[in-house]
C-alpha atoms as a PDB file:
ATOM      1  CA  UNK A   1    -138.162  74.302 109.824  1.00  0.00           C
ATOM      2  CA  UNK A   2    -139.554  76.689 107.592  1.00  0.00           C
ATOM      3  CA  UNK A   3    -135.817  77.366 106.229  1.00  0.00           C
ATOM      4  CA  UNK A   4    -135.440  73.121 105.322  1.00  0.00           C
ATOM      5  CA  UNK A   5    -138.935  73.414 103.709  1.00  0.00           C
ATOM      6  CA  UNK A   6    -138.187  76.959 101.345  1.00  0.00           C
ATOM      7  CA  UNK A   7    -134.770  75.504 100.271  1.00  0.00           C
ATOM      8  CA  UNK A   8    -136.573  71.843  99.703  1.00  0.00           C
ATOM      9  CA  UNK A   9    -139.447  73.896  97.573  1.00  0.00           C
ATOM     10  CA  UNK A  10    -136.794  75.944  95.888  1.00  0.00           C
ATOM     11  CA  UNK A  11    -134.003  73.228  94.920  1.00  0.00           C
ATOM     12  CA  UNK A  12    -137.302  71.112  93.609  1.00  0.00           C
ATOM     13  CA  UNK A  13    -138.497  74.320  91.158  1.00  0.00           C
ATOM     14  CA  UNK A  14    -135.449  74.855  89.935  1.00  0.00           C
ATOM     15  CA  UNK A  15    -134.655  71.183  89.190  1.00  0.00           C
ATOM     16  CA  UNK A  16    -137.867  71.267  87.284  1.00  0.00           C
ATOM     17  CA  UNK A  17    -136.859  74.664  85.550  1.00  0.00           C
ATOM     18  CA  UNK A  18    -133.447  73.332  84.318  1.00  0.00           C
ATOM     19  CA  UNK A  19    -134.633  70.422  82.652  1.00  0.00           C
ATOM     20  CA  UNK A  20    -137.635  72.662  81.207  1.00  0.00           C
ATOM     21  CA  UNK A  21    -135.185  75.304  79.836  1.00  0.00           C
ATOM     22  CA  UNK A  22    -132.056  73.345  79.842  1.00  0.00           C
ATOM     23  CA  UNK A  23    -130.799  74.936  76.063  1.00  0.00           C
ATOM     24  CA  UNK A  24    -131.570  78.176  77.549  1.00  0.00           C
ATOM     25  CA  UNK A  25    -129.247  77.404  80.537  1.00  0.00           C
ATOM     26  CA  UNK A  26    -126.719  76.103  77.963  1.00  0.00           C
ATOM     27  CA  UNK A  27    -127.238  79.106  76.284  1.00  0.00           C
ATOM     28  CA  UNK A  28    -126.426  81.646  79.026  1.00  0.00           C
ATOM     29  CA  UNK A  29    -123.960  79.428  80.371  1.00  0.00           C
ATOM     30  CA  UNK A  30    -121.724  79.723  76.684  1.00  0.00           C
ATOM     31  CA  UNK A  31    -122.575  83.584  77.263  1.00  0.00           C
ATOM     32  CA  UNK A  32    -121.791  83.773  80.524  1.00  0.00           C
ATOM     33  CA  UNK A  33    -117.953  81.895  80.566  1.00  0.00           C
ATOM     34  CA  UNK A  34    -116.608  84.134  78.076  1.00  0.00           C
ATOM     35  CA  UNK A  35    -117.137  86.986  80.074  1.00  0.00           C
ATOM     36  CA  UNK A  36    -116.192  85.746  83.604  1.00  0.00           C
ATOM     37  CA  UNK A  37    -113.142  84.667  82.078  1.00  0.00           C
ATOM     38  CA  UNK A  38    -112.528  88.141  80.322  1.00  0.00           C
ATOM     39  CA  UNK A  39    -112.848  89.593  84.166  1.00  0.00           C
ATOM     40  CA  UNK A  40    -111.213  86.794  86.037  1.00  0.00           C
ATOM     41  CA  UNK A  41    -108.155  87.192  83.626  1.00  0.00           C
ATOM     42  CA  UNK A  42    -108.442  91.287  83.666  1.00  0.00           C
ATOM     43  CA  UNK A  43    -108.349  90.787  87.839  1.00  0.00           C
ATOM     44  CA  UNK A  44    -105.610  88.585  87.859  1.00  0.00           C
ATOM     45  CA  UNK A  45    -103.325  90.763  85.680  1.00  0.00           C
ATOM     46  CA  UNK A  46    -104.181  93.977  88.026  1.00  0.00           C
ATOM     47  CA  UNK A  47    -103.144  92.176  90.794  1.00  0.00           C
ATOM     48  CA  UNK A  48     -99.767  91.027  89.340  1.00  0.00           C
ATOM     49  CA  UNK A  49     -99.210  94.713  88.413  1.00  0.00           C
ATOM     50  CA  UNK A  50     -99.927  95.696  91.466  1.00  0.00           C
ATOM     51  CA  UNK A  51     -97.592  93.068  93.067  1.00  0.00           C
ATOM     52  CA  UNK A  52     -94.994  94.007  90.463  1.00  0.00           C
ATOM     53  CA  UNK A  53     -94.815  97.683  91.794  1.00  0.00           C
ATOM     54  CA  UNK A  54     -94.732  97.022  95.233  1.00  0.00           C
ATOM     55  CA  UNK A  55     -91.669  94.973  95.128  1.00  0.00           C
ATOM     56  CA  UNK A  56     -89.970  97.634  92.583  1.00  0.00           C
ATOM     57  CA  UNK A  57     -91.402  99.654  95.693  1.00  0.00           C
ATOM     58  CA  UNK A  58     -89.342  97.999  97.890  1.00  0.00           C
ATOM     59  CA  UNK A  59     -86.002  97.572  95.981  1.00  0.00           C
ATOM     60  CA  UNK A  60     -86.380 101.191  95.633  1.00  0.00           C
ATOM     61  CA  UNK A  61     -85.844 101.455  99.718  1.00  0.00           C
ATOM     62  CA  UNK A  62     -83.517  99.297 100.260  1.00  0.00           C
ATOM     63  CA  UNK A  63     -81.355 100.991  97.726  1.00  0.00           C
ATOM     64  CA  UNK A  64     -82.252 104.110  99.467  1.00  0.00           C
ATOM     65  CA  UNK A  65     -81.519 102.436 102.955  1.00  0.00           C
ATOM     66  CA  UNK A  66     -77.678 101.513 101.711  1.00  0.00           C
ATOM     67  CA  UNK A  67     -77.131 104.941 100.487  1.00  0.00           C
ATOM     68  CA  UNK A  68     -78.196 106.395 103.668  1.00  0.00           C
ATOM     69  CA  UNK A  69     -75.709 104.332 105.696  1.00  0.00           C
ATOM     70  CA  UNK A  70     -73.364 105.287 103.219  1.00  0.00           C
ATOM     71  CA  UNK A  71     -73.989 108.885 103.452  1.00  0.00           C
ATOM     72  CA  UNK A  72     -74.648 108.515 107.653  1.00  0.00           C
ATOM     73  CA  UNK A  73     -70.544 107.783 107.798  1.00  0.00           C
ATOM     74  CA  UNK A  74     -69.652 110.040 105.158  1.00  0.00           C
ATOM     75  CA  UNK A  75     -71.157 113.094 107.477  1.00  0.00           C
ATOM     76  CA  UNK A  76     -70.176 111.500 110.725  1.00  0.00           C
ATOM     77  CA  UNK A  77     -66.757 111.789 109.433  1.00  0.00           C
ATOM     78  CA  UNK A  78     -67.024 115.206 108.560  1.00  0.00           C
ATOM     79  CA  UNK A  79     -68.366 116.371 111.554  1.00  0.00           C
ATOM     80  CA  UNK A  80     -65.847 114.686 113.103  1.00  0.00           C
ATOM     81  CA  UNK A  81     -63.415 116.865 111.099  1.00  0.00           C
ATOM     82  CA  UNK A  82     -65.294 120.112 111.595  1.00  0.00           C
ATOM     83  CA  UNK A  83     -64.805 119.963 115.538  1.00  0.00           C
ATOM     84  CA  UNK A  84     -61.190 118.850 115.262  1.00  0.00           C
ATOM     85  CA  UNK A  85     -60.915 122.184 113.003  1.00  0.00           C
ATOM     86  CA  UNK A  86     -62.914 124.350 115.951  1.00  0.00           C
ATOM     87  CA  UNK A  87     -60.772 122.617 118.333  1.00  0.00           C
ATOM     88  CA  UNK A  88     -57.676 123.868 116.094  1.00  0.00           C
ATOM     89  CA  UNK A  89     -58.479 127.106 116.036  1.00  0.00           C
ATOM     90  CA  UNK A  90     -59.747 127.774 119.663  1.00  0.00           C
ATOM     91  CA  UNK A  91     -56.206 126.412 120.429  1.00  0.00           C
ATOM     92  CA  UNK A  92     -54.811 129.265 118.179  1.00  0.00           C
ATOM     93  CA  UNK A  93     -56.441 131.770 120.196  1.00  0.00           C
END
């Protein structure tokens, strides 16, 4: 109850205080927007930065994931020679 009475009291003073000072309020309001938009805009262009690099990030690893495969059957195919070579020559023995 005493919650519904402090936000009653409250929302009542600063009714009053708004339509007291209302070209102050104006005032920091025109001061205010310039500014919020000046952050909201420097926010919004870390973030798509930051979104930019993580999918270079990931083009960057599925590249690397190709050339592994790639490189995986290149060395399984020369392993696969080696021991037909050690094969050879314990045969020659």
């Amino acid at each position: 109850m005493k919650t519904l009475i402090g936000g009653a009291v409250a929302a009542v003073l600063g009714l009053i205080g708004l339509s007291v000072w209302f070209c102050e309020f104006l005032q920091l309001l025109a001061g205010a927007i310039p500014v919020m938009l000046l952050l909201g805009g420097g926010l919004a262009l870390y973030l798509g930065f930051d979104e930019l690099k993580d999918t270079w990030k990931k083009d960057d690893t599925e590249a690397d994931a190709s050339d592994a495969d790639d490189d995986t059957e290149k060395y399984k195919k020369e392993i696969d020679d080696l021991k037909k070579e050690i094969e050879t020559l314990k045969s020659e023995k």
